[in-house]
C-alpha atoms as a PDB file:
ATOM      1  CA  UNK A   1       0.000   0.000   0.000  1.00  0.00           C
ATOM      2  CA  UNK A   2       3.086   2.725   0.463  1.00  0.00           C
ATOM      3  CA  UNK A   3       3.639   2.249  -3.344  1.00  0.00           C
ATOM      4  CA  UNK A   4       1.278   2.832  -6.065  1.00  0.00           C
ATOM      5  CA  UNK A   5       1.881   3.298  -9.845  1.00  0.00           C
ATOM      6  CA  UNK A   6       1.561   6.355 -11.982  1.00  0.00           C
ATOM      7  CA  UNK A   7       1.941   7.167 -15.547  1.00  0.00           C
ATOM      8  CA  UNK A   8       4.181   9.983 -15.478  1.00  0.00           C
ATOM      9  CA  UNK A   9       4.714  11.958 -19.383  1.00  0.00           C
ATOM     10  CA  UNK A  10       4.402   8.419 -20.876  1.00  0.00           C
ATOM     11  CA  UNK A  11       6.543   6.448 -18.597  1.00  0.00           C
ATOM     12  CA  UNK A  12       5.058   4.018 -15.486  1.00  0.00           C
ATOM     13  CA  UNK A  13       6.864   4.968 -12.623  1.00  0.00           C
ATOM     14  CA  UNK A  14       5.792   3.325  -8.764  1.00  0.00           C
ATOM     15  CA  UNK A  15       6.037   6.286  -6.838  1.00  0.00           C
ATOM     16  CA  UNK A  16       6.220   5.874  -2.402  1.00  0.00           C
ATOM     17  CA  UNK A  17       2.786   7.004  -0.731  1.00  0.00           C
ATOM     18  CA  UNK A  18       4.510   6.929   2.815  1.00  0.00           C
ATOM     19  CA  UNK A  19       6.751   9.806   1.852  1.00  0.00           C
ATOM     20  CA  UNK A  20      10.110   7.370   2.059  1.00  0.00           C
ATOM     21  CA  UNK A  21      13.654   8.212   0.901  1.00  0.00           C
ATOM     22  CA  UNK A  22      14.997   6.667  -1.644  1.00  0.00           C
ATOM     23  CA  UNK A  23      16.798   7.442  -4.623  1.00  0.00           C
ATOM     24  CA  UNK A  24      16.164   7.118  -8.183  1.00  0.00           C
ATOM     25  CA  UNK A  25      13.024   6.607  -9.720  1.00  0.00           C
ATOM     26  CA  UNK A  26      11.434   3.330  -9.955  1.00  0.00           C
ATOM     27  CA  UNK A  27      10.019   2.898 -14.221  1.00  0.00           C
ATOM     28  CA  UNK A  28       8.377  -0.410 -15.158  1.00  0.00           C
ATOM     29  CA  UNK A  29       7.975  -1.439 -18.348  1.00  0.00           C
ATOM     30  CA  UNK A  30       3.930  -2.489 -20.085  1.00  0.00           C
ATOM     31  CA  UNK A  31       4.244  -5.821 -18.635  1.00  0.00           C
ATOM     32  CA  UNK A  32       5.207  -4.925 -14.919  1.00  0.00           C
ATOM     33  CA  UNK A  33       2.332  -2.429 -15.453  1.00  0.00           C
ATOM     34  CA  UNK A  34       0.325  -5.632 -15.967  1.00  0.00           C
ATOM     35  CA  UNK A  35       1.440  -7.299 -13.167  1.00  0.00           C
ATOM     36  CA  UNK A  36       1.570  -4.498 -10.913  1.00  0.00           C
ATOM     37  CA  UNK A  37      -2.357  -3.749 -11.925  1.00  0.00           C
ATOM     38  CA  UNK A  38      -3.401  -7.351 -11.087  1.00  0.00           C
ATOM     39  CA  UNK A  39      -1.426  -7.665  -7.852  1.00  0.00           C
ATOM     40  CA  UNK A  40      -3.705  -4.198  -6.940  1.00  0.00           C
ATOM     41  CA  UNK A  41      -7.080  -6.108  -7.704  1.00  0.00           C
ATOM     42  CA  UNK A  42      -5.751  -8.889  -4.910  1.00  0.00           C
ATOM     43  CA  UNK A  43      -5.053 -11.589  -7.809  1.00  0.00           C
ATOM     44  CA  UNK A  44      -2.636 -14.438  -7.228  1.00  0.00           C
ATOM     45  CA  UNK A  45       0.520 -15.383  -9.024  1.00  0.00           C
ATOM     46  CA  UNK A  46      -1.378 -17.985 -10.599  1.00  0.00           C
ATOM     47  CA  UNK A  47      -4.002 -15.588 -11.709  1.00  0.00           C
ATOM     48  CA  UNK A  48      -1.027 -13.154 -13.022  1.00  0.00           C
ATOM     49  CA  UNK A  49       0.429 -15.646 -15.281  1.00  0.00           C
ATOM     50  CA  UNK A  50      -2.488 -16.975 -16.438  1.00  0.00           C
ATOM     51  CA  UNK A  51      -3.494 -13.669 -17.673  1.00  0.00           C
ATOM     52  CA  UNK A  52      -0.360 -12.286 -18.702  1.00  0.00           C
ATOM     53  CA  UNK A  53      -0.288 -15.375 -21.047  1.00  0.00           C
ATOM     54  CA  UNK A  54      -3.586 -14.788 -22.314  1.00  0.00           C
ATOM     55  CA  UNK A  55      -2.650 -11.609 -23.421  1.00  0.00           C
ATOM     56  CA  UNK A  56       0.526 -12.075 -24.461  1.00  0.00           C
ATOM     57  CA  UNK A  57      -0.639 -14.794 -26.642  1.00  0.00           C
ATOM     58  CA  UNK A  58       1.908 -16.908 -24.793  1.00  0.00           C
ATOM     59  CA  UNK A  59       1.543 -20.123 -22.998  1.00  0.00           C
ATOM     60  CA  UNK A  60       2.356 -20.230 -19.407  1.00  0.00           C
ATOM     61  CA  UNK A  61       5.241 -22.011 -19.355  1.00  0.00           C
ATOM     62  CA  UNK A  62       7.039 -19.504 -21.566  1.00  0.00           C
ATOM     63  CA  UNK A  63       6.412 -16.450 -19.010  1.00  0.00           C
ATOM     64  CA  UNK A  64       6.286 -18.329 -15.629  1.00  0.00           C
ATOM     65  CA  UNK A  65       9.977 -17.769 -15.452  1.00  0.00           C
ATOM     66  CA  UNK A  66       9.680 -14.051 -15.738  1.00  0.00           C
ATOM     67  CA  UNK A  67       6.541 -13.443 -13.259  1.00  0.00           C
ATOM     68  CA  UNK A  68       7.749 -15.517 -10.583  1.00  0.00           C
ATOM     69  CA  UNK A  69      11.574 -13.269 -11.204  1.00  0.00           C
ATOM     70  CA  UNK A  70       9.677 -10.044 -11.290  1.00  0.00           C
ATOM     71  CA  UNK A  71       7.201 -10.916  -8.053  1.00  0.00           C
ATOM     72  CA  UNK A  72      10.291 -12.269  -6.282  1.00  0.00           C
ATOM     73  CA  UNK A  73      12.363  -8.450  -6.978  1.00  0.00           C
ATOM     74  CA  UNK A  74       9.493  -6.774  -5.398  1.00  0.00           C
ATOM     75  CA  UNK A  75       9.443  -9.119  -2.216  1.00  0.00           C
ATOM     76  CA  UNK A  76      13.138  -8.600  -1.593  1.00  0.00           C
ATOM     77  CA  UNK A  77      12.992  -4.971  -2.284  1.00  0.00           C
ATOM     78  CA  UNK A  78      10.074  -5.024   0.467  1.00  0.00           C
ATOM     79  CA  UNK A  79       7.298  -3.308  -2.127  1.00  0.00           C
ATOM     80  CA  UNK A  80       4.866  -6.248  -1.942  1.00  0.00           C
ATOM     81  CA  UNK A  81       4.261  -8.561   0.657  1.00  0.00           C
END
């Protein structure tokens, strides 16, 4: 909940909510954006993939890899829970 994503002059950028210091800005890309909007609506990882593939046109086993990489960055970097 102290992060929430904004499109910023074209560019998705999570942005802190709790006022916290940190440097740099934080851009995600169309897929992240994806993600990031699912994980908002409560979904599961599960759900995530199963979605992203659907509109990717992908199966599941070709972006698995990548969701479970991308949820794992925002566990360690203590943005999701």
């Amino acid at each position: 909940p102290e992060y929430k994503l904004r499109e910023v002059s074209g560019m998705n950028i999570v942005v802190s909510t709790a006022g916290m210091d940190f440097q740099g800005i934080i851009t995600v890309n169309e897929t992240a954006k994806f993600i990031w909007r699912m994980l908002e609506n409560g979904a599961e990882k599960s759900e995530i993939i199963s979605a992203l593939a659907k509109e990717c046109n992908v199966s599941e086993a070709e972006i698995t890899a990548d969701v479970e990489e991308f949820l794992s960055t925002l566990e360690r970097e203590d943005i999701v829970e």
